[in-house]
N, C-alpha and C. Protein backbone atom coordinates (compact mmCIF):
# COMPACT_ATOMS: atom_id res chain seq x y z
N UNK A 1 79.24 -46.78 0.12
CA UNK A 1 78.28 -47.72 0.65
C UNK A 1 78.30 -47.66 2.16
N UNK A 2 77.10 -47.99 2.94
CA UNK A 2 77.02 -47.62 4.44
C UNK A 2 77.49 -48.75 4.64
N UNK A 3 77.63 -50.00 4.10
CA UNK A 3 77.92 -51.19 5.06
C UNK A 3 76.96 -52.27 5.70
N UNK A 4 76.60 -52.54 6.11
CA UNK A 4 75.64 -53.64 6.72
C UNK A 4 74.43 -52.91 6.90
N UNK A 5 73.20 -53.67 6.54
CA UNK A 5 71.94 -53.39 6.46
C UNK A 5 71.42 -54.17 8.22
N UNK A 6 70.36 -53.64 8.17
CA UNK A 6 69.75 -54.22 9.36
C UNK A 6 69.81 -55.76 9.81
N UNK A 7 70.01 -56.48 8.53
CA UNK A 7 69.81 -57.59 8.67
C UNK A 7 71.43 -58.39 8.71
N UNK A 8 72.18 -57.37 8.54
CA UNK A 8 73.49 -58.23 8.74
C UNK A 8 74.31 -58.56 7.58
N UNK A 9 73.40 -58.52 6.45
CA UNK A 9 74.43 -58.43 5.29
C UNK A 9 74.63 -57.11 4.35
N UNK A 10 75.99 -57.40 3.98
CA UNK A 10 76.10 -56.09 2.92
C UNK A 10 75.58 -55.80 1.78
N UNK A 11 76.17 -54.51 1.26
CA UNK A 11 75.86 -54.37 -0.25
C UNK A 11 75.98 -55.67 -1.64
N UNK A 12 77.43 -55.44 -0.64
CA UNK A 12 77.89 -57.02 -1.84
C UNK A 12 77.09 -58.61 -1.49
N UNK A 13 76.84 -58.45 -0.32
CA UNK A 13 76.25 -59.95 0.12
C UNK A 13 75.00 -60.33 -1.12
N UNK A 14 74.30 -58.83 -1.13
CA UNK A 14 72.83 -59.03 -1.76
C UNK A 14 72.70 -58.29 -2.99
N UNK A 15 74.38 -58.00 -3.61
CA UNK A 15 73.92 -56.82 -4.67
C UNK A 15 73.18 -57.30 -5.85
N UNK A 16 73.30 -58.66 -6.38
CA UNK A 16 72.31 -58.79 -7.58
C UNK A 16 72.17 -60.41 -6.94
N UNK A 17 70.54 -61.33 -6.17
CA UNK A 17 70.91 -61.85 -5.55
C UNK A 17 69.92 -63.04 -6.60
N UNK A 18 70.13 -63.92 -6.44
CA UNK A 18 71.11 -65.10 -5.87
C UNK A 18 69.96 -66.39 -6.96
N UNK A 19 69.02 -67.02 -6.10
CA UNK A 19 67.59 -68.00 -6.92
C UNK A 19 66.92 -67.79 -6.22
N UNK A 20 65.92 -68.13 -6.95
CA UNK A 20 64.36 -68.50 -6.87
C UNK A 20 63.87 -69.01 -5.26
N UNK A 21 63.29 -68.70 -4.83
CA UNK A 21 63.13 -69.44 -3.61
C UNK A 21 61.16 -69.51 -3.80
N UNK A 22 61.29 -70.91 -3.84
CA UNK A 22 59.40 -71.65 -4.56
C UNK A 22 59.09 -70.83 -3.00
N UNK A 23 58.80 -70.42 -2.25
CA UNK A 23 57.97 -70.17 -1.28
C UNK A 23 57.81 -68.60 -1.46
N UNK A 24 57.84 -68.13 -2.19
CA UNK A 24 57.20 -66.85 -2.98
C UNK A 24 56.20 -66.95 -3.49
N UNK A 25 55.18 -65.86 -3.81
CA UNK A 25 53.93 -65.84 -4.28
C UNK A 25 54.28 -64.83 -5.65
N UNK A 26 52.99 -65.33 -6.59
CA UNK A 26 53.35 -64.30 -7.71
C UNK A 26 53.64 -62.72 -7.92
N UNK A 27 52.90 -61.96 -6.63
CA UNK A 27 53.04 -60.57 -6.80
C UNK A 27 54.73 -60.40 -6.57
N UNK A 28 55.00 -60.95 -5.95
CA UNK A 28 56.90 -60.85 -5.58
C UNK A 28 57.57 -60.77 -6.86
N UNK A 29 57.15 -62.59 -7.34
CA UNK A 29 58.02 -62.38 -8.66
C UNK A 29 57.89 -61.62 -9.66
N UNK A 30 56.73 -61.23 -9.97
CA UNK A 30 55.86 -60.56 -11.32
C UNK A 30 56.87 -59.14 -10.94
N UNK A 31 57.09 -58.79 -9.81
CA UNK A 31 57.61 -57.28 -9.36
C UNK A 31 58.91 -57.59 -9.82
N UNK A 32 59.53 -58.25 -9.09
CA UNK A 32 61.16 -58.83 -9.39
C UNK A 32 61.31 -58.47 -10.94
N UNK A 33 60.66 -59.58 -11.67
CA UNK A 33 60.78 -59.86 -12.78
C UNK A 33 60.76 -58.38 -13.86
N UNK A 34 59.73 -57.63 -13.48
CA UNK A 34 59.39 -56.20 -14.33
C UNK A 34 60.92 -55.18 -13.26
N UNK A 35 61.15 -54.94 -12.65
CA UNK A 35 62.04 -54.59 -11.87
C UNK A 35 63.29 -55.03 -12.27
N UNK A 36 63.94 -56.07 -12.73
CA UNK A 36 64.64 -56.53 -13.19
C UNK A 36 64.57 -56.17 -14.84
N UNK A 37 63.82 -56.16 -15.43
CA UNK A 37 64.02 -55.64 -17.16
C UNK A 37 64.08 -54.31 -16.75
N UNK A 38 63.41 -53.67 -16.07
CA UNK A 38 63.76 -51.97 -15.91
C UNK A 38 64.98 -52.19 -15.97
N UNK A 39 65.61 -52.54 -15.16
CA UNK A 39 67.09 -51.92 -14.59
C UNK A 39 67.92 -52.84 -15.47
N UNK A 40 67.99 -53.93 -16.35
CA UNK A 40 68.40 -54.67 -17.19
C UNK A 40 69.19 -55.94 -16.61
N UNK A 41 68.63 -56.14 -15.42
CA UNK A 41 68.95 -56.99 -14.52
C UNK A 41 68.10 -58.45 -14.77
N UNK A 42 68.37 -59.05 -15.77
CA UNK A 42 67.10 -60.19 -15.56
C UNK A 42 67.20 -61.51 -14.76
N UNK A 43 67.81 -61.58 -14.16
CA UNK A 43 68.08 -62.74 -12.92
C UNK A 43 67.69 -61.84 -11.70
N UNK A 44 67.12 -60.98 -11.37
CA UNK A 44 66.66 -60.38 -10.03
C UNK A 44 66.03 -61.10 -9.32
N UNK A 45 66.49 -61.76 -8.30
CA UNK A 45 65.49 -62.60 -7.86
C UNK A 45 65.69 -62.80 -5.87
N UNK A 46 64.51 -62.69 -5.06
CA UNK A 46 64.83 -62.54 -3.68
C UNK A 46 66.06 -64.16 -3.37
N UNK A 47 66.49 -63.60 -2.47
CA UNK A 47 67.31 -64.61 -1.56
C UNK A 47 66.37 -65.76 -1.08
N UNK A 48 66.98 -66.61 -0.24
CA UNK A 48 66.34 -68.02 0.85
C UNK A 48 65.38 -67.31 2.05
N UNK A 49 66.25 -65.71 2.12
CA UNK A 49 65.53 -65.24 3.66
C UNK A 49 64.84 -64.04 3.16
N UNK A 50 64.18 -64.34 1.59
CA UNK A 50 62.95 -63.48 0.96
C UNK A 50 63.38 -61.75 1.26
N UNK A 51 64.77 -61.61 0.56
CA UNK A 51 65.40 -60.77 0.78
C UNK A 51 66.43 -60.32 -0.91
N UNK A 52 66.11 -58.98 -1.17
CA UNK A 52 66.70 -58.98 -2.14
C UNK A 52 67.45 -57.21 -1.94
N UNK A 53 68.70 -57.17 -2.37
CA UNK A 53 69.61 -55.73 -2.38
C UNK A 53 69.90 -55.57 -3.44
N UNK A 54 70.04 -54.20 -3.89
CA UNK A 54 70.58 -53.63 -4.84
C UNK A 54 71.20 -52.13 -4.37
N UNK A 55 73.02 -51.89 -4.89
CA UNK A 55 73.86 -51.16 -4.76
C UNK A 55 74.47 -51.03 -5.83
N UNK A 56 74.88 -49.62 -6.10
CA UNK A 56 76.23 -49.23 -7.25
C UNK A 56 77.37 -48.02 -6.66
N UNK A 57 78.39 -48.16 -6.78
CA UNK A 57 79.54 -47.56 -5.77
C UNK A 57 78.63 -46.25 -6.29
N UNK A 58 78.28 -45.54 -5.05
CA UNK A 58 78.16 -43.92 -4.94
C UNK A 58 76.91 -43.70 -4.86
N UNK A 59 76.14 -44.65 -5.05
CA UNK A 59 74.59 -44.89 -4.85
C UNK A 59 73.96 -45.52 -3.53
N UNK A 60 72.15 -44.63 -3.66
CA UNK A 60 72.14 -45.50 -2.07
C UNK A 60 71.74 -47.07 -2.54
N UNK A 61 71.88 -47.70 -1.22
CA UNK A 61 71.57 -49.00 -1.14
C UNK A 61 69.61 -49.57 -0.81
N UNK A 62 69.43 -50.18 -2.08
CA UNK A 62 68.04 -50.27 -1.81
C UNK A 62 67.69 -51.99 -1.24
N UNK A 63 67.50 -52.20 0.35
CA UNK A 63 67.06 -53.66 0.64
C UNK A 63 65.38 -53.67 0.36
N UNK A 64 64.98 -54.38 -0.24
CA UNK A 64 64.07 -55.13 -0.27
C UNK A 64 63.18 -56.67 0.25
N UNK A 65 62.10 -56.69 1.26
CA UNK A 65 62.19 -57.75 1.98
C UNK A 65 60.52 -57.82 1.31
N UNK A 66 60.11 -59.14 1.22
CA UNK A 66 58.87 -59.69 0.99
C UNK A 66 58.73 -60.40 2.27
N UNK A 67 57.33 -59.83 2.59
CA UNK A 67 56.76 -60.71 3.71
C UNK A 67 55.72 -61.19 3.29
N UNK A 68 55.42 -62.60 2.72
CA UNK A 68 54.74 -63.57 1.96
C UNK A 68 53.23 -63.29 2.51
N UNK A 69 52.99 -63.44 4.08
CA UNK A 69 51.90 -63.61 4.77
C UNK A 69 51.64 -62.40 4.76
N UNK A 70 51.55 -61.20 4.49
CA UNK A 70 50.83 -60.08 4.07
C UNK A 70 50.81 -58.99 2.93
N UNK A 71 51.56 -60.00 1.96
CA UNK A 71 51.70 -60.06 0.26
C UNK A 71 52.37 -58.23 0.38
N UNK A 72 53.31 -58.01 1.40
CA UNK A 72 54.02 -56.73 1.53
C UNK A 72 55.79 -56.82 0.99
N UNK A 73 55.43 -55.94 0.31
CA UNK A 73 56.94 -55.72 0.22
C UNK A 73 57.80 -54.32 1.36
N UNK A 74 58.71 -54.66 1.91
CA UNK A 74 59.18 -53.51 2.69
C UNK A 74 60.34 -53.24 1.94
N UNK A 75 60.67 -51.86 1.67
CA UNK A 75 61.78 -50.89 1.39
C UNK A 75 62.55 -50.63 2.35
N UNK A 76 64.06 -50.85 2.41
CA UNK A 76 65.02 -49.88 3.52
C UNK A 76 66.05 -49.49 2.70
N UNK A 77 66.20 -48.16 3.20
CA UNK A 77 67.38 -47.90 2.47
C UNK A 77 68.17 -47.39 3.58
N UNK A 78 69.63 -47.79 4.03
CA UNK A 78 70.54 -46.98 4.99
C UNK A 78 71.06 -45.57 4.61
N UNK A 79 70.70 -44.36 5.68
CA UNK A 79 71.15 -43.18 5.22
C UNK A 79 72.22 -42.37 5.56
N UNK A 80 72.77 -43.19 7.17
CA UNK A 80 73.51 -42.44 7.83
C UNK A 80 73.84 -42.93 8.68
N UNK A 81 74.25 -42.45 10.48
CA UNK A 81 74.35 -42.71 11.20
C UNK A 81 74.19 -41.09 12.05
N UNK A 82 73.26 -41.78 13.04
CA UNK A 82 72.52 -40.69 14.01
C UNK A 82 73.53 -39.99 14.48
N UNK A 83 73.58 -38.98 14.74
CA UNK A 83 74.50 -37.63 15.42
C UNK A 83 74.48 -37.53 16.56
N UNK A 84 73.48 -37.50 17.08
CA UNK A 84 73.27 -37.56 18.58
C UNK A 84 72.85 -36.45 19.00
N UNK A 85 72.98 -35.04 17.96
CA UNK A 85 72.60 -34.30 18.01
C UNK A 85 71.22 -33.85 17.76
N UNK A 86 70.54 -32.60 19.14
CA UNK A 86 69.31 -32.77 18.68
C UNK A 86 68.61 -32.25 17.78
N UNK A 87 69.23 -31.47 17.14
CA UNK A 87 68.83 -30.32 15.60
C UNK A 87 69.05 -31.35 14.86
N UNK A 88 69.12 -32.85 14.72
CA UNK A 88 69.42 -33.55 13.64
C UNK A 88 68.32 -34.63 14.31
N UNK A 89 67.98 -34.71 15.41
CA UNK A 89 66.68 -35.58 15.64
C UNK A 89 65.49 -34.79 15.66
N UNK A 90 65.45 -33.61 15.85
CA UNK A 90 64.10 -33.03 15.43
C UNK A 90 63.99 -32.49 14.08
N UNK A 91 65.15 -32.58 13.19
CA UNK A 91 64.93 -32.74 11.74
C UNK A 91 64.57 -33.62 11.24
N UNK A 92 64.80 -34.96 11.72
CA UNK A 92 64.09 -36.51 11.26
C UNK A 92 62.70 -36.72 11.65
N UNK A 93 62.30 -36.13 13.25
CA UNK A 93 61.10 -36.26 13.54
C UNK A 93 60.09 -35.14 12.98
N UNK A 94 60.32 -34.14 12.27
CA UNK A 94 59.77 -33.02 11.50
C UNK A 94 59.65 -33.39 10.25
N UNK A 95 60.46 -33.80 10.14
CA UNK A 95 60.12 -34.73 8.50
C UNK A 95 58.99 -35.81 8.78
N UNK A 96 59.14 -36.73 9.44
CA UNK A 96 58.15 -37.82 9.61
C UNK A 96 56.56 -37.46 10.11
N UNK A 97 56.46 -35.81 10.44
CA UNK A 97 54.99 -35.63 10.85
C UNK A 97 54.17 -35.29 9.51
N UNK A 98 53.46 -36.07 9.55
CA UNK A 98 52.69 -36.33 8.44
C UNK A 98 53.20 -36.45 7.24
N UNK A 99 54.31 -36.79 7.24
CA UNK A 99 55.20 -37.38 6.30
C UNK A 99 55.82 -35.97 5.49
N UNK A 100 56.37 -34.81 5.87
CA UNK A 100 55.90 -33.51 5.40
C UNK A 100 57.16 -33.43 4.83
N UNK A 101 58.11 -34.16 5.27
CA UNK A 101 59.70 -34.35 4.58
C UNK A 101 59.92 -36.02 3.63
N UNK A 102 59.07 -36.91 3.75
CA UNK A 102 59.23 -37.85 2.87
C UNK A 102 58.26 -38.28 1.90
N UNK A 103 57.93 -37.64 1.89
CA UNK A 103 56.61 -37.97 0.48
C UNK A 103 55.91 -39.46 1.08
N UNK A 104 55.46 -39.93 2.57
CA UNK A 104 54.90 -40.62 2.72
C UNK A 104 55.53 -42.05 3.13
N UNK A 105 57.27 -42.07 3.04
CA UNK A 105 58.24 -42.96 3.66
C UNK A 105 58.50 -42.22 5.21
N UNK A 106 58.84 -43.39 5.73
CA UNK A 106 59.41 -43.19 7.12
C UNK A 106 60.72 -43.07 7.49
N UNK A 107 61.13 -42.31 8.49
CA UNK A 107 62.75 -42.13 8.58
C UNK A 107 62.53 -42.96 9.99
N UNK A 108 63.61 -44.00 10.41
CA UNK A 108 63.72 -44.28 11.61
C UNK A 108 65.16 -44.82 11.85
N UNK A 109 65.64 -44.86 12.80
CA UNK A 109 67.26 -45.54 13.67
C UNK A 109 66.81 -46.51 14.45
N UNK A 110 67.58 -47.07 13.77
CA UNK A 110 68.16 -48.87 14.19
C UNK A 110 68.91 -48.45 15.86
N UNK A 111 68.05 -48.83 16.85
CA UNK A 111 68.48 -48.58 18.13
C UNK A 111 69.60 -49.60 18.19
N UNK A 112 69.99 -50.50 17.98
CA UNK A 112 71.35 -51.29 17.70
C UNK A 112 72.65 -50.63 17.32
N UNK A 113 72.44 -49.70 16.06
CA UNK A 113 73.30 -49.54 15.28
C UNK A 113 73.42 -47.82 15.38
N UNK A 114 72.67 -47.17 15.53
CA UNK A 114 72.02 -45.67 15.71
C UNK A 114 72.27 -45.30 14.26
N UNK A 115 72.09 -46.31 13.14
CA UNK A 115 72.14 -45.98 11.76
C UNK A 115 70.22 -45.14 11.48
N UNK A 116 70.60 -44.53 10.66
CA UNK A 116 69.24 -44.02 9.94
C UNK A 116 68.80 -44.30 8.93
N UNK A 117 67.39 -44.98 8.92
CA UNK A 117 67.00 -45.73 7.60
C UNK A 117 65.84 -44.96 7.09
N UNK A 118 65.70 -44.57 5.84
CA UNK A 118 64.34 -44.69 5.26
C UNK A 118 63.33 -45.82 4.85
N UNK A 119 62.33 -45.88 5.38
CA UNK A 119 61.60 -47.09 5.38
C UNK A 119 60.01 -46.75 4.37
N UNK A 120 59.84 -47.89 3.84
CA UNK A 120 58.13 -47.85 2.92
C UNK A 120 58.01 -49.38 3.11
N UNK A 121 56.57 -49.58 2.88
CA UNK A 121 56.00 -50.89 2.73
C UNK A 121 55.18 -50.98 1.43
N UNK A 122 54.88 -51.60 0.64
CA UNK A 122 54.36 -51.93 -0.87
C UNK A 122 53.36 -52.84 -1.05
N UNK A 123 51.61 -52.78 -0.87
CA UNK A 123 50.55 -54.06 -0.59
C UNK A 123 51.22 -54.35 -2.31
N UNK A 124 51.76 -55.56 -2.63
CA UNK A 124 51.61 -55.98 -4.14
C UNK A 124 50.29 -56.06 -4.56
N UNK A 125 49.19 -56.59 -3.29
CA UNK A 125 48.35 -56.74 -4.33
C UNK A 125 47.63 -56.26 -4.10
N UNK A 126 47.67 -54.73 -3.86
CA UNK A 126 47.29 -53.75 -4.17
C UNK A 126 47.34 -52.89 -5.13
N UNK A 127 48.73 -52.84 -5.70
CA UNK A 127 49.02 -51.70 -6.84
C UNK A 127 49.16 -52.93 -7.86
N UNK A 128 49.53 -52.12 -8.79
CA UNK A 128 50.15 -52.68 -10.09
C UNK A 128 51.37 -52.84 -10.13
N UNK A 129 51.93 -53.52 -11.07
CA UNK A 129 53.41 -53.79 -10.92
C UNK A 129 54.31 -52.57 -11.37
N UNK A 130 53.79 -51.45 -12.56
CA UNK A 130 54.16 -50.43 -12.60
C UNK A 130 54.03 -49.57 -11.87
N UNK A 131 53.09 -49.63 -10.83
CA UNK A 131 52.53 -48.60 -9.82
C UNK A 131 53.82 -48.67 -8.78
N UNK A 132 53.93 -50.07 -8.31
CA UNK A 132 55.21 -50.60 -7.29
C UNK A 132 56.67 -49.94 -7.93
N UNK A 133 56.43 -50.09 -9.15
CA UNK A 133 57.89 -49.71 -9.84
C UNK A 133 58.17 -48.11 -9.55
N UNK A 134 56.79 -47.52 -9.40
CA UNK A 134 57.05 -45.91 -9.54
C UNK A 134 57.25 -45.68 -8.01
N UNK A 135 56.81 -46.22 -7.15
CA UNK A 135 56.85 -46.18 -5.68
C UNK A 135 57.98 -46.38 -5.35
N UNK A 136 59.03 -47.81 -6.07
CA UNK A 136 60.28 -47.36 -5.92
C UNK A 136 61.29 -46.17 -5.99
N UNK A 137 60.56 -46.36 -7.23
CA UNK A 137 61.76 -45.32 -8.16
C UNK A 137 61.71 -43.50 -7.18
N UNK A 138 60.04 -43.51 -6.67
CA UNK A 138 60.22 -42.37 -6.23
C UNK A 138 61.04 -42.73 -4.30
N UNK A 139 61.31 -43.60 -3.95
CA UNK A 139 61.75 -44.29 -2.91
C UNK A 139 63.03 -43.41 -2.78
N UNK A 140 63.84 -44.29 -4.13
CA UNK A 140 64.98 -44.12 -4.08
C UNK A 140 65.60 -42.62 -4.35
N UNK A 141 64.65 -42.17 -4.90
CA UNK A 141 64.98 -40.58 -5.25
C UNK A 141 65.05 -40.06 -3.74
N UNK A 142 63.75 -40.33 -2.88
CA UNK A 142 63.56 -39.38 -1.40
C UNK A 142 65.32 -39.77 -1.17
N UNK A 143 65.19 -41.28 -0.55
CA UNK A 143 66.50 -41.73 -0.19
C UNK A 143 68.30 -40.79 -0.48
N UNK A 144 68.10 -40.79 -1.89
CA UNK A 144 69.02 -40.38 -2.17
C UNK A 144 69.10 -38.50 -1.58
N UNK A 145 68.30 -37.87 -1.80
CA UNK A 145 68.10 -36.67 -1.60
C UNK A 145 68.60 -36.67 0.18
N UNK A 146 67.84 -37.47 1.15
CA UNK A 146 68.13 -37.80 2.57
C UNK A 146 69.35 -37.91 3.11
N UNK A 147 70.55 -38.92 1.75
CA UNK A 147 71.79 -38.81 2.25
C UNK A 147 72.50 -38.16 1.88
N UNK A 148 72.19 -37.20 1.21
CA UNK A 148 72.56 -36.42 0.57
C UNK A 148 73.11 -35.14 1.41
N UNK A 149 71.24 -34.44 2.14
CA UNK A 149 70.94 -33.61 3.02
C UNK A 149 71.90 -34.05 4.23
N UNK A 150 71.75 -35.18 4.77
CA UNK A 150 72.40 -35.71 5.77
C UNK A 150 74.09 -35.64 5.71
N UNK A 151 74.58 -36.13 4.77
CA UNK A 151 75.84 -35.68 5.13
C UNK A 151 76.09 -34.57 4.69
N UNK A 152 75.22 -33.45 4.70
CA UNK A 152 75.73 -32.42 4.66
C UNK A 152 74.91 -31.63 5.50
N UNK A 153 74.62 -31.85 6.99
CA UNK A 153 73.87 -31.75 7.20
C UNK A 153 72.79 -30.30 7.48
N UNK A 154 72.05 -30.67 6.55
CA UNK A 154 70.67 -29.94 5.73
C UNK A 154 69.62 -30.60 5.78
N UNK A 155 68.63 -29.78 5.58
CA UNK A 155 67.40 -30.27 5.31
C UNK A 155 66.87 -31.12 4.17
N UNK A 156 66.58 -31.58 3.22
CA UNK A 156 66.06 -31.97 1.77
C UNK A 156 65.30 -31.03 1.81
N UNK A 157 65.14 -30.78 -0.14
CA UNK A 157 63.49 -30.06 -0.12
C UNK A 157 63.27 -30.84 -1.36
N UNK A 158 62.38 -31.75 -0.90
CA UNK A 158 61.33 -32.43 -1.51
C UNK A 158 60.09 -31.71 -2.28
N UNK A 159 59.54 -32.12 -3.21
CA UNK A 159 58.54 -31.40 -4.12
C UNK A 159 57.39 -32.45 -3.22
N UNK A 160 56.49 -31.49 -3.27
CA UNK A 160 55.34 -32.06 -2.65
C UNK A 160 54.80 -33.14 -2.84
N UNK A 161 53.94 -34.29 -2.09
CA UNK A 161 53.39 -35.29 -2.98
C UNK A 161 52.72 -35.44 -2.14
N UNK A 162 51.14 -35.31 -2.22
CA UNK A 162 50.03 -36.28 -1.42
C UNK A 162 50.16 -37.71 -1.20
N UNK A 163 50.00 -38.34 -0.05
CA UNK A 163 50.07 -39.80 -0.28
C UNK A 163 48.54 -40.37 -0.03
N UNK A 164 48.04 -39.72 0.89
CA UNK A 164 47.00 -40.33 1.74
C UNK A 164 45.73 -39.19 1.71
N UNK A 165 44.37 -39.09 1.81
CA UNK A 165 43.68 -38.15 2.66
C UNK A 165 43.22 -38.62 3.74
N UNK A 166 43.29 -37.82 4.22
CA UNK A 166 42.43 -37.78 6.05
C UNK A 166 41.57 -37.62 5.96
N UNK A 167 40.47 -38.97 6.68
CA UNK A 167 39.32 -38.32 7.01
C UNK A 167 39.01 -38.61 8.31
N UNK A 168 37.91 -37.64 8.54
CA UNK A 168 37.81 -36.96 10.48
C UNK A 168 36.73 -37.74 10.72
């Protein structure tokens, strides 16, 4: 486990968390709730500070934050800690051009911590609740592959995935 998330608590602080907090909207819980029978977790439920973690020793750590006022869910997962080296920052920033190393997640460092996070955001009410579920699931796969590459340090090779088209 990396240890403290951006926000200050650990794996264990948030690993299967905690009640209900009424100032949630339904796309949160409806996600929680289907997210929670996936994984056979049925008390999944965000924290007071609309914050929910999930960790298993040897696995990455997936934080989850709902931001109510733009019905978003944000993904972080911690991957590392920056090198300082620059063949390892123009591997993060080569990945992030046009997303050509994350299937459409973001890699960025916590200027605080010089930790490296993979980052996504989730409109709930936009997708479906299975749609969100697969957005995880493929989340955690990039993630895992990232710390993977990273402590060993390599590239990932990711299988392709369109996220977006461009138009001019």
């Amino acid at each position: 486990m990396d240890g403290l998330g951006p926000n200050g608590r650990s794996a264990i602080d948030c690993a299967v968390i905690l009640r209900d907090n009424p100032a949630m909207t339904n796309p949160s819980h409806a996600f929680l709730r289907h997210l929670g029978a996936v994984l056979s977790l049925p008390g999944l439920r965000f924290n007071d500070d609309s914050v929910c973690c999930l960790a298993a020793p040897g696995e990455v750590e997936l934080q989850m934050e709902w931001v109510a006022q733009a019905a978003r869910l944000i993904l972080l997962s911690p991957l590392g800690t920056l090198s300082g080296e620059a063949e390892q920052t123009r591997m993060l920033l080569s990945a992030n051009f046009l997303f050509a190393g994350t299937r459409g997640e973001t890699l960025s460092v916590d200027p605080e911590s010089d930790r490296i996070f993979l980052c996504a955001g989730i409109d709930l009410a936009e997708v479906s609740v299975d749609h969100a579920i697969v957005i995880v699931e493929r989340f955690i796969d990039t993630a895992r592959q990232w710390r993977k590459a990273l402590a060993e340090n390599a590239t990932p090779v990711l299988p392709a995935h369109l996220t977006a088209s461009l138009r001019v």
